[in-house]
Protein backbone atom coordinates (compact mmCIF):
# COMPACT_ATOMS: atom_id res chain seq x y z
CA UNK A 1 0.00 0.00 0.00
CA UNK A 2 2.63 2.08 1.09
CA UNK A 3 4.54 1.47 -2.10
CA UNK A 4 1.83 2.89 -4.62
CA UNK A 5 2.04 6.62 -2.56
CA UNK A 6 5.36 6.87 -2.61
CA UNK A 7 5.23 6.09 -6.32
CA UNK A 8 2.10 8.35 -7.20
CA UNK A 9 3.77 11.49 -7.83
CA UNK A 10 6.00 10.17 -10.37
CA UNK A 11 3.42 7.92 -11.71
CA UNK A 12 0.61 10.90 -12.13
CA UNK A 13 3.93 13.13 -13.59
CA UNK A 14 4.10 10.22 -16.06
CA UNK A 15 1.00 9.96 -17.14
CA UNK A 16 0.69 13.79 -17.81
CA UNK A 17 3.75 14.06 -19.42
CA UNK A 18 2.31 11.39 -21.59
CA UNK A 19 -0.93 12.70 -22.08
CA UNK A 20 0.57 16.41 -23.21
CA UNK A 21 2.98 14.78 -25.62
CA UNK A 22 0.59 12.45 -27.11
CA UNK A 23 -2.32 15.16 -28.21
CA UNK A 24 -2.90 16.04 -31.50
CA UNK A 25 -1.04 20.11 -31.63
CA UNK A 26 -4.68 21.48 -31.68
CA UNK A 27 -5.74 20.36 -28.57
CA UNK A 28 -2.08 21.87 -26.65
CA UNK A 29 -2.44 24.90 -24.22
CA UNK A 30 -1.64 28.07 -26.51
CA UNK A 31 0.54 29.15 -23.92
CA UNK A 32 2.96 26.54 -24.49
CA UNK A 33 3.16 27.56 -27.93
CA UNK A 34 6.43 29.90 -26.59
CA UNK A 35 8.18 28.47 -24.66
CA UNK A 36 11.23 26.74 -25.72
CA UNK A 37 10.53 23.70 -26.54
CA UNK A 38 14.03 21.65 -25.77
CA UNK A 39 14.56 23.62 -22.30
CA UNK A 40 10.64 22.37 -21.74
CA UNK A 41 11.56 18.71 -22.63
CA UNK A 42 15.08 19.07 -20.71
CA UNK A 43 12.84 20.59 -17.31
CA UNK A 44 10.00 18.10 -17.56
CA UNK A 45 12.36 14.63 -17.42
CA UNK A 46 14.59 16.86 -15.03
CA UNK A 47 11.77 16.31 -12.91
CA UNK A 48 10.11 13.26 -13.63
CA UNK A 49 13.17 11.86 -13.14
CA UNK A 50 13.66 13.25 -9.25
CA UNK A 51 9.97 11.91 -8.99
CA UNK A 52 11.29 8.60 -10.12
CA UNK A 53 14.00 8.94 -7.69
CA UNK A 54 12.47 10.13 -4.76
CA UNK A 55 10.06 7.30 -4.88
CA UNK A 56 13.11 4.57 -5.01
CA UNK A 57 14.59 6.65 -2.08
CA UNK A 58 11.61 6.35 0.08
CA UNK A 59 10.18 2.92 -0.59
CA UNK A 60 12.04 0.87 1.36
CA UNK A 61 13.45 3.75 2.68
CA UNK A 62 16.70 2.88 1.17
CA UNK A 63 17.39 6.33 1.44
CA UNK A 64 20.74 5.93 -0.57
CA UNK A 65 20.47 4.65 -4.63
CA UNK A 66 22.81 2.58 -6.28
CA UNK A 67 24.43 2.81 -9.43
CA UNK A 68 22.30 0.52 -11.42
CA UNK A 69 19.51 2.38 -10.00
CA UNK A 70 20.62 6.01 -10.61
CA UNK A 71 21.28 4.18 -14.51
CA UNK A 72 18.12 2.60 -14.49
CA UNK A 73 15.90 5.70 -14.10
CA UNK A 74 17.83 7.02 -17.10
CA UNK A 75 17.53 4.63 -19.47
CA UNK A 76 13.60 4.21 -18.55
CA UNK A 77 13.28 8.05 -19.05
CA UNK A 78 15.37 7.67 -21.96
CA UNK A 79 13.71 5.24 -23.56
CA UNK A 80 10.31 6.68 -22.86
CA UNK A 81 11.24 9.60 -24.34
CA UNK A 82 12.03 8.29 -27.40
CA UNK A 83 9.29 6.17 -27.30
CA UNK A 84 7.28 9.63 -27.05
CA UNK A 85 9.25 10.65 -29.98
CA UNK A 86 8.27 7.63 -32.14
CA UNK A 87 4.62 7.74 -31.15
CA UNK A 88 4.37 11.29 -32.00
CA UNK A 89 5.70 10.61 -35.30
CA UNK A 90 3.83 7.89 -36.36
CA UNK A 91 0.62 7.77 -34.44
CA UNK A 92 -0.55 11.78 -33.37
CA UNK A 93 -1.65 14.64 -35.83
CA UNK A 94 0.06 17.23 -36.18
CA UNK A 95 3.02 16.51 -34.38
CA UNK A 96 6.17 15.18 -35.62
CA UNK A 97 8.98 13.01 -33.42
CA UNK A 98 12.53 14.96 -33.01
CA UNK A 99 15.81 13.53 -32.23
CA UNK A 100 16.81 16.75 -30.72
CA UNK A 101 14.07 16.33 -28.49
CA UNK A 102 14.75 12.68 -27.70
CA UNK A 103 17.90 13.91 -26.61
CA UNK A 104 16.41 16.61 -24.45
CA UNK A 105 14.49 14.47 -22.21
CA UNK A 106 17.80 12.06 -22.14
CA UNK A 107 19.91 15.55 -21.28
CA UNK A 108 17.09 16.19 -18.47
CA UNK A 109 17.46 12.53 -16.78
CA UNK A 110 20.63 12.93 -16.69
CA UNK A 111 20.94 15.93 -15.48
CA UNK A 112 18.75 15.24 -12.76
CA UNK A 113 20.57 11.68 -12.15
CA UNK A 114 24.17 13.71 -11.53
CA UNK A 115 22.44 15.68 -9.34
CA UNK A 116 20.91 13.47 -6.93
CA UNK A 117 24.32 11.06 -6.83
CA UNK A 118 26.33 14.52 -6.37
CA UNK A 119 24.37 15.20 -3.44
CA UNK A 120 23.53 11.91 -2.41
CA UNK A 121 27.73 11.43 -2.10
CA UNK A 122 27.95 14.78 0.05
CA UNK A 123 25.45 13.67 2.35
CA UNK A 124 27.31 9.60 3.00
């Protein structure tokens, strides 16, 4: 039980990150229309992935990650994102899939990934 509220925020974050990238253009929030759209994809898996993170941390309180984790939660946002990408460019209208912002959301990650093991190491 426990489990599933530690893991909500990143799982609701994930789901509307989803939903957003997976509308046809029409349907997006005209204020979106400018702001920059790679520093948007960078922020977004900046934070899903601390979501992602935080959740590990907490459930079973492990408190510390290990490597495989801290490369784990980038490859899943990675390969999410391009997933995003793909579906975008095959499946939603309007919208088009972009390698330069695949590699946003996999700059984002790992961003956020160095971060938390930066601190993470300060703290041990």
């Amino acid at each position: 039980m426990h489990m599933k509220l530690y893991h909500a925020p990143a799982l609701i974050w994930g789901f509307l990150l989803f939903y957003f990238t997976l509308i046809p253009s029409e349907r997006l929030p005209s204020d979106l229309v400018d702001v920059n759209d790679k520093l948007m994809h960078l922020s977004i898996f900046f934070i899903w992935a601390g979501l992602i993170m935080l959740a590990i941390a907490r459930y079973p309180k492990t408190k510390a990650l290990k490597r495989n984790q801290f490369i784990g939660v980038w490859l899943l946002c990675s390969l999410l994102g391009g997933l995003i990408e793909i579906l975008q460019d095959t499946l939603v209208t309007g919208r088009q899939g972009d390698w330069l912002d695949f590699w946003s959301n996999s700059i984002g990650a790992m961003l956020m990934v160095v971060l938390w093991s930066i601190i993470q190491g300060r703290k041990s």
